[in-house]
PDB file of N, CA and C in Angstrom:
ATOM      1  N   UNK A   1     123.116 119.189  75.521  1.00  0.00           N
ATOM      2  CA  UNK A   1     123.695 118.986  76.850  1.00  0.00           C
ATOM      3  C   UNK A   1     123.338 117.584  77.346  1.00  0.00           C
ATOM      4  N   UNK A   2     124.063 116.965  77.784  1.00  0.00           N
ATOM      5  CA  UNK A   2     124.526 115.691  78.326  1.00  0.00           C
ATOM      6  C   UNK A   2     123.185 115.696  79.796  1.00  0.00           C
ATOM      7  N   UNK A   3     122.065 114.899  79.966  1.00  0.00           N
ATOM      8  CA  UNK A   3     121.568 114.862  80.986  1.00  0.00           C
ATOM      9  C   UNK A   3     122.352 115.015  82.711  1.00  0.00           C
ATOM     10  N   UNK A   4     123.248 114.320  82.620  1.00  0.00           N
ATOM     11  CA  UNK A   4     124.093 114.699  84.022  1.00  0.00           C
ATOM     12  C   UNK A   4     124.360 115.596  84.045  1.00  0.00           C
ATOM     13  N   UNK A   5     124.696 116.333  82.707  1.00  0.00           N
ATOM     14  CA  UNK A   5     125.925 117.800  83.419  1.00  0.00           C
ATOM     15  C   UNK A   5     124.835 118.608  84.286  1.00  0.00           C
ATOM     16  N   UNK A   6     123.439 118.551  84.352  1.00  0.00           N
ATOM     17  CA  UNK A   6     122.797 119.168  85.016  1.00  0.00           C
ATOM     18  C   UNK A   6     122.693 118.913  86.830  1.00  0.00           C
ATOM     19  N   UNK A   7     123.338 117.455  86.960  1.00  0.00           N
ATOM     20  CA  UNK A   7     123.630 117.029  88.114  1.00  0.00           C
ATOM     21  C   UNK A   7     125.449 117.390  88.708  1.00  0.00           C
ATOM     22  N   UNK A   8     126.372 118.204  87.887  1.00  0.00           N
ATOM     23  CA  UNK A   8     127.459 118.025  88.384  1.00  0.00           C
ATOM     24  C   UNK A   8     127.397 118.544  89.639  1.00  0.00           C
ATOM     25  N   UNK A   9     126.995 118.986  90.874  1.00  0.00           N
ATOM     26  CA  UNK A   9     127.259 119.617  91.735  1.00  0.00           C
ATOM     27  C   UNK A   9     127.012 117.911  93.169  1.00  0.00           C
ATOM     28  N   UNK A  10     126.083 117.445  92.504  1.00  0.00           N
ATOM     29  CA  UNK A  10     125.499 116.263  93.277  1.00  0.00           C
ATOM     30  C   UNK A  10     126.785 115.211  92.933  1.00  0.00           C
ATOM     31  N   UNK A  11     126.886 115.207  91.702  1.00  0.00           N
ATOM     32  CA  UNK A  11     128.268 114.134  91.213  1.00  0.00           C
ATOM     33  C   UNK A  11     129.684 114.302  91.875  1.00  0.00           C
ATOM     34  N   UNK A  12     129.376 115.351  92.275  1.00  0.00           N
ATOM     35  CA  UNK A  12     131.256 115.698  92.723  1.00  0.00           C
ATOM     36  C   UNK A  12     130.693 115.298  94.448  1.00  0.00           C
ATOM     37  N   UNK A  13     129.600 115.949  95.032  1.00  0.00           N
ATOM     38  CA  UNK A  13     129.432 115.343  96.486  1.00  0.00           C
ATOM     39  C   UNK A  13     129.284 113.805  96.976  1.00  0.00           C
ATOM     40  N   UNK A  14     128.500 113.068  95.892  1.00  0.00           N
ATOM     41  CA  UNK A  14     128.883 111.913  95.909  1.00  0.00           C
ATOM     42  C   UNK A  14     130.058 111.406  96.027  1.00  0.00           C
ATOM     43  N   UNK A  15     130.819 111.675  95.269  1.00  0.00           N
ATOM     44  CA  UNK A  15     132.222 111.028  94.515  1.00  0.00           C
ATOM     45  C   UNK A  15     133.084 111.671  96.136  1.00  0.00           C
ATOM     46  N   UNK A  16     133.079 112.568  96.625  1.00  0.00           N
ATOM     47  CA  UNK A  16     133.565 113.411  97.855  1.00  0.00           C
ATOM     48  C   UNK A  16     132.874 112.079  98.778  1.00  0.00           C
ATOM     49  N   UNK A  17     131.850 112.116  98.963  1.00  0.00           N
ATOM     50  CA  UNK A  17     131.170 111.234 100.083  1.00  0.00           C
ATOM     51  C   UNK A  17     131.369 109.706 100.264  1.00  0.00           C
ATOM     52  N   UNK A  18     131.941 109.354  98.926  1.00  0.00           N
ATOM     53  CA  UNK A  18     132.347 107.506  98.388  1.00  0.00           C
ATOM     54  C   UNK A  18     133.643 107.603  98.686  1.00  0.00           C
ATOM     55  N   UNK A  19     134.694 108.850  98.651  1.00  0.00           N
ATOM     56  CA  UNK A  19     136.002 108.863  98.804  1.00  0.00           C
ATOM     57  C   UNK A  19     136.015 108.721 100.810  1.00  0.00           C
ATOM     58  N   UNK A  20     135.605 109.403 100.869  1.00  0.00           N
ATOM     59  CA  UNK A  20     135.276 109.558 102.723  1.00  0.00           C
ATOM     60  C   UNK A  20     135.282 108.272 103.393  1.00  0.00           C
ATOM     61  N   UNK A  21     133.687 107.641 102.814  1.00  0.00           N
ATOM     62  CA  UNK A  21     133.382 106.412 103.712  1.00  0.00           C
ATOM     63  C   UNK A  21     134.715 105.499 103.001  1.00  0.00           C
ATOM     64  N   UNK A  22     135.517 105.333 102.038  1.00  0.00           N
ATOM     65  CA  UNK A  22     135.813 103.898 101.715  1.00  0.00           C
ATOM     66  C   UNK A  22     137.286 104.356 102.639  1.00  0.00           C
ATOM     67  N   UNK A  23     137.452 105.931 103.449  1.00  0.00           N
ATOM     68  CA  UNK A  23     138.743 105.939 104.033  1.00  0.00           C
ATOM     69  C   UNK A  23     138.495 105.738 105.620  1.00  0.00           C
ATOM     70  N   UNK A  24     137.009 106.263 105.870  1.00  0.00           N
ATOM     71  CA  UNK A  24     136.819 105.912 107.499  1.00  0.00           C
ATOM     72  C   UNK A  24     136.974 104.376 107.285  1.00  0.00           C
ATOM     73  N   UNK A  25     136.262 103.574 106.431  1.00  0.00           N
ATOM     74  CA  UNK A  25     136.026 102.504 106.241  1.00  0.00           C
ATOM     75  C   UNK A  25     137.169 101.738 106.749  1.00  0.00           C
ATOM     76  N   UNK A  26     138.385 101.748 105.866  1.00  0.00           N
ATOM     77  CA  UNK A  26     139.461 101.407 105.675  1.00  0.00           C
ATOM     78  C   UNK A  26     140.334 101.770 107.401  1.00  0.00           C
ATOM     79  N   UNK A  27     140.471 102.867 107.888  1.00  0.00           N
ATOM     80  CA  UNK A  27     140.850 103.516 109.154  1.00  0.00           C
ATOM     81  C   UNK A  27     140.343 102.787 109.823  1.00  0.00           C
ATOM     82  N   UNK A  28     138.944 102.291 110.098  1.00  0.00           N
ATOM     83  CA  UNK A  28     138.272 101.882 110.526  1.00  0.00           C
ATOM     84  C   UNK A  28     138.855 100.156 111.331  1.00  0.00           C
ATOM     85  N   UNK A  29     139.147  99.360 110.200  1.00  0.00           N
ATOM     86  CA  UNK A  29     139.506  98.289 110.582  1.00  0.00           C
ATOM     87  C   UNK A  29     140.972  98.631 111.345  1.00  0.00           C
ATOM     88  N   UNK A  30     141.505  99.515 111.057  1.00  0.00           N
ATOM     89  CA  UNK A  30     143.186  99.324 111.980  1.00  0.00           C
ATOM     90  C   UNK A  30     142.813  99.841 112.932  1.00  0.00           C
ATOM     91  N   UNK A  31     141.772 100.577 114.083  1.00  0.00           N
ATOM     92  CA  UNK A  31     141.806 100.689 114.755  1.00  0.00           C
ATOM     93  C   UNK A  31     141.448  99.523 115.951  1.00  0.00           C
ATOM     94  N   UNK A  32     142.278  99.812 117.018  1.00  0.00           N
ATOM     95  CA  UNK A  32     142.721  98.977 118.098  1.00  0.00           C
ATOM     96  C   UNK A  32     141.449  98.052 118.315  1.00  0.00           C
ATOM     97  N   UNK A  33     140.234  98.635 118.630  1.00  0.00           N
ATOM     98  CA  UNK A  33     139.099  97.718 119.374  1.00  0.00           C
ATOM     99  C   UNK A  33     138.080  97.823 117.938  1.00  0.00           C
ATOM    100  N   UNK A  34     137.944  97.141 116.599  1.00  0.00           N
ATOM    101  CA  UNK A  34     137.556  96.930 115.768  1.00  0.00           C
ATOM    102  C   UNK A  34     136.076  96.314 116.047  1.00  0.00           C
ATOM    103  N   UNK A  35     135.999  95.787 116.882  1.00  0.00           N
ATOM    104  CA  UNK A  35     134.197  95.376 117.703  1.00  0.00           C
ATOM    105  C   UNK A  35     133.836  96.086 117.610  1.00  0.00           C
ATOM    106  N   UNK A  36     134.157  97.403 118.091  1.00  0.00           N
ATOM    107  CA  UNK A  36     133.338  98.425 118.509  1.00  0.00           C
ATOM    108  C   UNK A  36     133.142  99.106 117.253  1.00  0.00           C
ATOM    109  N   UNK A  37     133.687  99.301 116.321  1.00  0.00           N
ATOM    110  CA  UNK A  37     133.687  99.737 115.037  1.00  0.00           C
ATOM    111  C   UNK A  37     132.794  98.810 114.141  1.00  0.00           C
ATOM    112  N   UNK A  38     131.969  98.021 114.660  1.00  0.00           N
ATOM    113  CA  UNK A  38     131.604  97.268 113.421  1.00  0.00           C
ATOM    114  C   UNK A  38     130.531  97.856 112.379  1.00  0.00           C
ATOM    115  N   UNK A  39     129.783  98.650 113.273  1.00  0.00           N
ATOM    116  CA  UNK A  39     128.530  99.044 113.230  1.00  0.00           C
ATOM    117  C   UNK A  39     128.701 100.544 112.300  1.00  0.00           C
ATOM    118  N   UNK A  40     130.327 100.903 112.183  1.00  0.00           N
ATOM    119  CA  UNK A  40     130.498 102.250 111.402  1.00  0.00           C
ATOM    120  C   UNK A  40     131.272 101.796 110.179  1.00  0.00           C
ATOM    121  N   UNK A  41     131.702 100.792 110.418  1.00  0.00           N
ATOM    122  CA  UNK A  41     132.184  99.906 109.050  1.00  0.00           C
ATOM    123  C   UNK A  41     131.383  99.303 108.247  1.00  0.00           C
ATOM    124  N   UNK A  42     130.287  98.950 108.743  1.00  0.00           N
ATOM    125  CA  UNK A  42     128.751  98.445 107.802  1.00  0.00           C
ATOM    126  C   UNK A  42     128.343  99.923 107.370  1.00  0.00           C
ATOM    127  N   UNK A  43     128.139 100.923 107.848  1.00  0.00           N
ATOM    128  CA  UNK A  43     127.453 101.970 107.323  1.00  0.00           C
ATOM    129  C   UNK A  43     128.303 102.491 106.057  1.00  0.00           C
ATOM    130  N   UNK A  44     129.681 102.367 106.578  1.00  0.00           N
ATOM    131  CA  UNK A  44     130.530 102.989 105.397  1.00  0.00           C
ATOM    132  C   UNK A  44     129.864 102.399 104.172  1.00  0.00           C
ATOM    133  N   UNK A  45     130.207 101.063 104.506  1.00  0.00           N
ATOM    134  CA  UNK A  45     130.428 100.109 103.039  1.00  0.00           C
ATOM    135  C   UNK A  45     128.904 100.635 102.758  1.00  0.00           C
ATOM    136  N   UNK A  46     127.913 100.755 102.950  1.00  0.00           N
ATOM    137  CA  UNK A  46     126.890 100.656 102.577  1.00  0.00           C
ATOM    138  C   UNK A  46     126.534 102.398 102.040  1.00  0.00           C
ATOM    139  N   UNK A  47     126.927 103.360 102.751  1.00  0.00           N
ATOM    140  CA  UNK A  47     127.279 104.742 102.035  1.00  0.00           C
ATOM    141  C   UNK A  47     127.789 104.757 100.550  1.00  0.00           C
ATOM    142  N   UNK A  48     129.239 104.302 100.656  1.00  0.00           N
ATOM    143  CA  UNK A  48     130.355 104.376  99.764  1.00  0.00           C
ATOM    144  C   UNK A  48     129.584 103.531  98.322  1.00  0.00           C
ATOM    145  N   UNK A  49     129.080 102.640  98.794  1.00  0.00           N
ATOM    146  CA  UNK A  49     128.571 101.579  97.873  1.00  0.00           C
ATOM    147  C   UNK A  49     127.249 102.975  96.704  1.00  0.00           C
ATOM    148  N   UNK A  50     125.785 103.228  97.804  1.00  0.00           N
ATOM    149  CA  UNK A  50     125.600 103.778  97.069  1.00  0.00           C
ATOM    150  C   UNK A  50     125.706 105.282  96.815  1.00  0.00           C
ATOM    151  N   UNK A  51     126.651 105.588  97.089  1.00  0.00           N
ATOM    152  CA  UNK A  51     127.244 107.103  96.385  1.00  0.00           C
ATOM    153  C   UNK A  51     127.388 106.962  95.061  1.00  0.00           C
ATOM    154  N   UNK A  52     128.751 105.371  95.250  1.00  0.00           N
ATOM    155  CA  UNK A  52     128.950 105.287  93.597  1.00  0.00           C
ATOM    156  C   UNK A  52     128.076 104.754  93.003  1.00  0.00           C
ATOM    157  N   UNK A  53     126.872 104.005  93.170  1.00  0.00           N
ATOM    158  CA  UNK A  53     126.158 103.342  92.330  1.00  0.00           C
ATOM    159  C   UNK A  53     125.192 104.509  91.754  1.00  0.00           C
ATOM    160  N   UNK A  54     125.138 105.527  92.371  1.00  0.00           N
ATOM    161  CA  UNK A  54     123.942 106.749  92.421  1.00  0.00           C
ATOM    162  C   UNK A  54     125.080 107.313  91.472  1.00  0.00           C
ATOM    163  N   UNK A  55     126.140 107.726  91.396  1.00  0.00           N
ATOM    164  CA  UNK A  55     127.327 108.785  90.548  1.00  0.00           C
ATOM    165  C   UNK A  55     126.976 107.922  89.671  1.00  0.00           C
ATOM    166  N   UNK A  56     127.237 106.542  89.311  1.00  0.00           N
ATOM    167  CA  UNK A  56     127.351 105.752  87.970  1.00  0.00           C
ATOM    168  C   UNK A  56     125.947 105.820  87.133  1.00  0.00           C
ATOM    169  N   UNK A  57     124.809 105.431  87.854  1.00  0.00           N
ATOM    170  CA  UNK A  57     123.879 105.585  87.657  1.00  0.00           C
ATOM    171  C   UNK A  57     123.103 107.435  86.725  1.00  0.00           C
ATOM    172  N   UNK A  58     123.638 108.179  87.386  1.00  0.00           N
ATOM    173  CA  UNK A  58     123.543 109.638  86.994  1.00  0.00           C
ATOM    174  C   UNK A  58     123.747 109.447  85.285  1.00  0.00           C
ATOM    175  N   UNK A  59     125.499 109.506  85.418  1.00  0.00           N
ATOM    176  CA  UNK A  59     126.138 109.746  84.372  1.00  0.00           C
ATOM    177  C   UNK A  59     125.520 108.893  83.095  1.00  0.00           C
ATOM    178  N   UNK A  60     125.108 107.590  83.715  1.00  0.00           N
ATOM    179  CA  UNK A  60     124.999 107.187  81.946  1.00  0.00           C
ATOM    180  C   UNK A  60     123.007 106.810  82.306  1.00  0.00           C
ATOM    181  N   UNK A  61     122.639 108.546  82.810  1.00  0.00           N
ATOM    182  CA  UNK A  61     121.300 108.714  82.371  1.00  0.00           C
ATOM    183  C   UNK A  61     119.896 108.250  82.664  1.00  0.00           C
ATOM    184  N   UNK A  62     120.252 107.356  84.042  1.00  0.00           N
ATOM    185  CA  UNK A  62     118.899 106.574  84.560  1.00  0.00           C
ATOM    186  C   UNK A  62     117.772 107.626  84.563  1.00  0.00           C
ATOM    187  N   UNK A  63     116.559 107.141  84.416  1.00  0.00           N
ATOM    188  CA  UNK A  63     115.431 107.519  84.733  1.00  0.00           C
ATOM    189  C   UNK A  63     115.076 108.317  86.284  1.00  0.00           C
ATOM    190  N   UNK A  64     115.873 107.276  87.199  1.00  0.00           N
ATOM    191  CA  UNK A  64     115.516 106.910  88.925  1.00  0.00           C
ATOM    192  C   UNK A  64     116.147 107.956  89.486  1.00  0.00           C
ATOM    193  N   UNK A  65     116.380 109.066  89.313  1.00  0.00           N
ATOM    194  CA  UNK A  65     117.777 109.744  90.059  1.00  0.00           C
ATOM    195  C   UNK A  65     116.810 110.158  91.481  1.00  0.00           C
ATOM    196  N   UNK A  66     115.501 110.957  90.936  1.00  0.00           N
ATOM    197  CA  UNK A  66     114.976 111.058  92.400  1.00  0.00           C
ATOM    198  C   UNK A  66     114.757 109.887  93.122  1.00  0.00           C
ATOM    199  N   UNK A  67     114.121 108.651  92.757  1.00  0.00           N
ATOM    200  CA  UNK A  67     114.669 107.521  93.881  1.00  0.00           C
ATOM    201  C   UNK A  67     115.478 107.613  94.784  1.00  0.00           C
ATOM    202  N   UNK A  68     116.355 107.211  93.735  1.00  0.00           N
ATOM    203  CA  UNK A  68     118.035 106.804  94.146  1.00  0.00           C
ATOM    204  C   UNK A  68     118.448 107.626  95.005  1.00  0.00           C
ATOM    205  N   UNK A  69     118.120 109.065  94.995  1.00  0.00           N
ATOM    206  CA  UNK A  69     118.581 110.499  95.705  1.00  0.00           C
ATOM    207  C   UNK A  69     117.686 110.202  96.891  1.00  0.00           C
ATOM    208  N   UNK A  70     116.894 109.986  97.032  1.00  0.00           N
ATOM    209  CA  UNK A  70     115.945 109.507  98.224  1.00  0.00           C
ATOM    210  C   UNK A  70     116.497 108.828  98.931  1.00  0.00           C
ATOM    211  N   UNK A  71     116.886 107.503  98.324  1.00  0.00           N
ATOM    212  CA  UNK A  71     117.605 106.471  98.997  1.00  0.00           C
ATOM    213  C   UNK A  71     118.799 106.184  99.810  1.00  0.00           C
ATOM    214  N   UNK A  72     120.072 107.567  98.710  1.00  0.00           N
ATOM    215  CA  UNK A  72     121.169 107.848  99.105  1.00  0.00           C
ATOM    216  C   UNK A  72     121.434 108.713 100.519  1.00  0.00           C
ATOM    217  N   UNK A  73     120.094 109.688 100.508  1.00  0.00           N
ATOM    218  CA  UNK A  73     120.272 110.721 101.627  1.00  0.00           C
ATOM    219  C   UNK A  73     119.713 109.763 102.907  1.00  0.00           C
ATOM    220  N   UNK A  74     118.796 108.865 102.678  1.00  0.00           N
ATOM    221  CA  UNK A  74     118.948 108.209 103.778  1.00  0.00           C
ATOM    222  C   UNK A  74     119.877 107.355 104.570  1.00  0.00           C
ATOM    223  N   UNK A  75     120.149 106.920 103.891  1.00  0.00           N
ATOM    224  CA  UNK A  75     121.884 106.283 103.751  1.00  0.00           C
ATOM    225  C   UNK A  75     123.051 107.003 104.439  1.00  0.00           C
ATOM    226  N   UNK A  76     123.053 108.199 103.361  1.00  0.00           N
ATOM    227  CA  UNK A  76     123.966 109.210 104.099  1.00  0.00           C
ATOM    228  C   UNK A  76     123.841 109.583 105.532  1.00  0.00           C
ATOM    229  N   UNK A  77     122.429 109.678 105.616  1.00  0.00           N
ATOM    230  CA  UNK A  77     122.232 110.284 106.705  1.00  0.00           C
ATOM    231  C   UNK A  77     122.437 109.138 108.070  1.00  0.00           C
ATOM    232  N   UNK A  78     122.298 107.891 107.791  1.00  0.00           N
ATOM    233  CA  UNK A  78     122.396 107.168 108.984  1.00  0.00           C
ATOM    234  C   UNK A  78     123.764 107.018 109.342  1.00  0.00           C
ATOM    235  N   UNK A  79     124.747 106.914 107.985  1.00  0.00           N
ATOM    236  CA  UNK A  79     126.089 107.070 108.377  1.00  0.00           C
ATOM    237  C   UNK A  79     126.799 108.040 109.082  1.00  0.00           C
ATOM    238  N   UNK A  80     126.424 109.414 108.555  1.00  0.00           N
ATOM    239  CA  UNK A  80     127.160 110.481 108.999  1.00  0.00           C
ATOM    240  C   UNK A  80     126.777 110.865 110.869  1.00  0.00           C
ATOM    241  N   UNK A  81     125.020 109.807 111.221  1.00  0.00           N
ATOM    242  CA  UNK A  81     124.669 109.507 112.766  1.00  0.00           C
ATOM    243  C   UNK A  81     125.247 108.537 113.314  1.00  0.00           C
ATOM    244  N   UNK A  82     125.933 107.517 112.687  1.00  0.00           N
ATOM    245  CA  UNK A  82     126.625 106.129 113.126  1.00  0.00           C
ATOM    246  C   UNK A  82     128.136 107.204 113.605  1.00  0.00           C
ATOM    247  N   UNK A  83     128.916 107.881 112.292  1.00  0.00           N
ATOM    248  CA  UNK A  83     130.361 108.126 112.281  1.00  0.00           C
ATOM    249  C   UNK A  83     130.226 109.380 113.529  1.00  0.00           C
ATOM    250  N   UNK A  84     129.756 110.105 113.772  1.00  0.00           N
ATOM    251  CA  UNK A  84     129.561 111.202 115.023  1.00  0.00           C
ATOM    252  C   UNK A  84     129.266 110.523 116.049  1.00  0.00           C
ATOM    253  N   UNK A  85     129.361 109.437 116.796  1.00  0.00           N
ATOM    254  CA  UNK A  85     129.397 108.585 117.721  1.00  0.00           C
ATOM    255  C   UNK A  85     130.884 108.366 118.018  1.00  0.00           C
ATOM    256  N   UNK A  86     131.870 108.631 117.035  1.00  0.00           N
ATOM    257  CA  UNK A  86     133.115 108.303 117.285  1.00  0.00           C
ATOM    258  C   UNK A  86     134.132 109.327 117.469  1.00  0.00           C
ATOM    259  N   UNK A  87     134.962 109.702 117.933  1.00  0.00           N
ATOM    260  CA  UNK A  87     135.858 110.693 117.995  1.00  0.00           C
ATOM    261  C   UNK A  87     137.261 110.842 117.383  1.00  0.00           C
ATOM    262  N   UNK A  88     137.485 109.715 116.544  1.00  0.00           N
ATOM    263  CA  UNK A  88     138.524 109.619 115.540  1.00  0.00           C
ATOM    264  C   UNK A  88     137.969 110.752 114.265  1.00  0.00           C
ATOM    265  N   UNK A  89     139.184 111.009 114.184  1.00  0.00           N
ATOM    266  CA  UNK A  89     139.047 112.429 113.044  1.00  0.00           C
ATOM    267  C   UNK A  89     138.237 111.897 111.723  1.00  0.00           C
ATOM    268  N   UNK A  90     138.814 110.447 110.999  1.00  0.00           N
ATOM    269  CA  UNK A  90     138.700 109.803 110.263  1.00  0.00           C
ATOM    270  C   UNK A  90     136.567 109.698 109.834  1.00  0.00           C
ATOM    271  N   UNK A  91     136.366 109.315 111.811  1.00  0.00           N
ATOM    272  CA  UNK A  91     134.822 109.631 111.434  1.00  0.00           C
ATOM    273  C   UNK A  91     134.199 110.911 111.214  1.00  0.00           C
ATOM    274  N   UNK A  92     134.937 111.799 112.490  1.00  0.00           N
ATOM    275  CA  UNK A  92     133.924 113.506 112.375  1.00  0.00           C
ATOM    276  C   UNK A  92     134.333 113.475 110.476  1.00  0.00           C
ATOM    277  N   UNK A  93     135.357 113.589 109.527  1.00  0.00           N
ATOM    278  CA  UNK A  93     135.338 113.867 108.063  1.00  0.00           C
ATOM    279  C   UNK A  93     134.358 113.032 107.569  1.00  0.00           C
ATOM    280  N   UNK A  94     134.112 112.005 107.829  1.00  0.00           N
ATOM    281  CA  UNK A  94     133.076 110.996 107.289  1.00  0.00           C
ATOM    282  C   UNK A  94     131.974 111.808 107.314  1.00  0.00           C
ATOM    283  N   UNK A  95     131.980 111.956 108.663  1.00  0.00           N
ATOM    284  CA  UNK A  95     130.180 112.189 108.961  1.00  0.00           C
ATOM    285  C   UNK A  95     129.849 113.667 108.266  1.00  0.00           C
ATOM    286  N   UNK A  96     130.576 114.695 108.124  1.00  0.00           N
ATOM    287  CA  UNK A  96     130.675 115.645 107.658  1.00  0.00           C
ATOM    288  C   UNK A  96     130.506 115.570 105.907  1.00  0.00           C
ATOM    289  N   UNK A  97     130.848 114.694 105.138  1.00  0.00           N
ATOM    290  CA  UNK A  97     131.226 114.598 103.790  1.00  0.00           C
ATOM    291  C   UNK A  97     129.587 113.597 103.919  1.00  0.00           C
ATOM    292  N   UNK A  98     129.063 113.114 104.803  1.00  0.00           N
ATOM    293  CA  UNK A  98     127.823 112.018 104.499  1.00  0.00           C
ATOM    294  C   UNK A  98     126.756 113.438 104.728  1.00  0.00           C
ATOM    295  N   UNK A  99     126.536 114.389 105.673  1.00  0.00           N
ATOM    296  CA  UNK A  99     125.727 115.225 105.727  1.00  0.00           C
ATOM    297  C   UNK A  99     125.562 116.065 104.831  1.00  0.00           C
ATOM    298  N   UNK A 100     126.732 116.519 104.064  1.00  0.00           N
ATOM    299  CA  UNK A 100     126.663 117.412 102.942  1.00  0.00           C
ATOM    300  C   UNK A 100     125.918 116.598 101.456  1.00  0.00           C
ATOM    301  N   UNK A 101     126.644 115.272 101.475  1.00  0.00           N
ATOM    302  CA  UNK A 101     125.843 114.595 100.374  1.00  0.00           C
ATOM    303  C   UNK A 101     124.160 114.246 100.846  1.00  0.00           C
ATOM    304  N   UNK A 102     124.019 113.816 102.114  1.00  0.00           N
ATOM    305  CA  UNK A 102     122.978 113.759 102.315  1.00  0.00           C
ATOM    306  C   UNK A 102     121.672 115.048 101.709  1.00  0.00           C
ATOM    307  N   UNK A 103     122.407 116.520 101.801  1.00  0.00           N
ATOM    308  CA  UNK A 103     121.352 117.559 101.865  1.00  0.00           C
ATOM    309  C   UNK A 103     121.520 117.494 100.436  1.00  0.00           C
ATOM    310  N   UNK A 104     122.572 117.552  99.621  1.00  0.00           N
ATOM    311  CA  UNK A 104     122.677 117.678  98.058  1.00  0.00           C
ATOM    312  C   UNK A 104     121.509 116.204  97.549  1.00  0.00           C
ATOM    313  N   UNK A 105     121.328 115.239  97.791  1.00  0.00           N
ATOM    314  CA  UNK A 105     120.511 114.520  97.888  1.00  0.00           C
ATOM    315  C   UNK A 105     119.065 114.843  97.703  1.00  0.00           C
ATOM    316  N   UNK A 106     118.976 115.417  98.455  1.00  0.00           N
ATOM    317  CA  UNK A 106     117.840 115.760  98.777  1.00  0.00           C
ATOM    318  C   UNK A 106     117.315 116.834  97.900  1.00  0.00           C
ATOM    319  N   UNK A 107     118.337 117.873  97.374  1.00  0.00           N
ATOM    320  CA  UNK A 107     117.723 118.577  96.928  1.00  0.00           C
ATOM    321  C   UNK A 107     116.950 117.912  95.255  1.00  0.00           C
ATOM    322  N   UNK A 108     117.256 116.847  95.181  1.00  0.00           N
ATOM    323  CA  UNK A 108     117.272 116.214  93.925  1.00  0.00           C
ATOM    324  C   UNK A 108     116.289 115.489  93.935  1.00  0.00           C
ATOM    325  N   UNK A 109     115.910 114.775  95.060  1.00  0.00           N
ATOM    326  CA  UNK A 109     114.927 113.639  95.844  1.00  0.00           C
ATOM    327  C   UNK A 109     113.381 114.090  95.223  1.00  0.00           C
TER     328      UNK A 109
END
């Protein structure tokens, strides 16, 4: 057995949680007063970023996963407190898809 397949449940919440932020992300800039968004557009990129670096990382077998899982749920977790500040649908799914990866995180951490 392939070391990740023991992580698929964390791999698919990631990959769920990188799909999320790079769409609040994206939503993010077309909305009208984009100032005010800046601060949930840094969190994205910085979520989305390491979801996938943590999914890529998994699959081809790092050592670090509890690190990285440490690292990610914190991450997650500041995003999914940044995106619940906002009332665009785009964030409550964000913040929702960052809390779930956040706890799957953790259980790994």
């Amino acid at each position: 057995m392939m070391s990740h397949q023991q992580h698929t449940e964390l791999l698919n919440t990631l990959h769920e949680c990188m799909e999320a932020c790079n769409h609040c992300y994206d939503a993010c800039l077309k909305e009208d007063d984009v100032k005010m968004m800046a601060s949930c557009i840094r969190t994205d990129r910085e979520c989305a970023d390491i979801c996938g670096y943590l999914e890529s990382a998994i699959t081809r077998g790092t050592p670090y996963v509890a690190e990285l899982a440490s690292v990610c749920a914190k991450i997650c977790e500041d995003c999914a407190a940044e995106c619940e500040k906002h009332d665009h649908d785009h964030c409550q799914q964000c913040a929702k898809a960052c809390r779930k990866c956040a706890e799957e995180c953790k259980k790994v951490a």
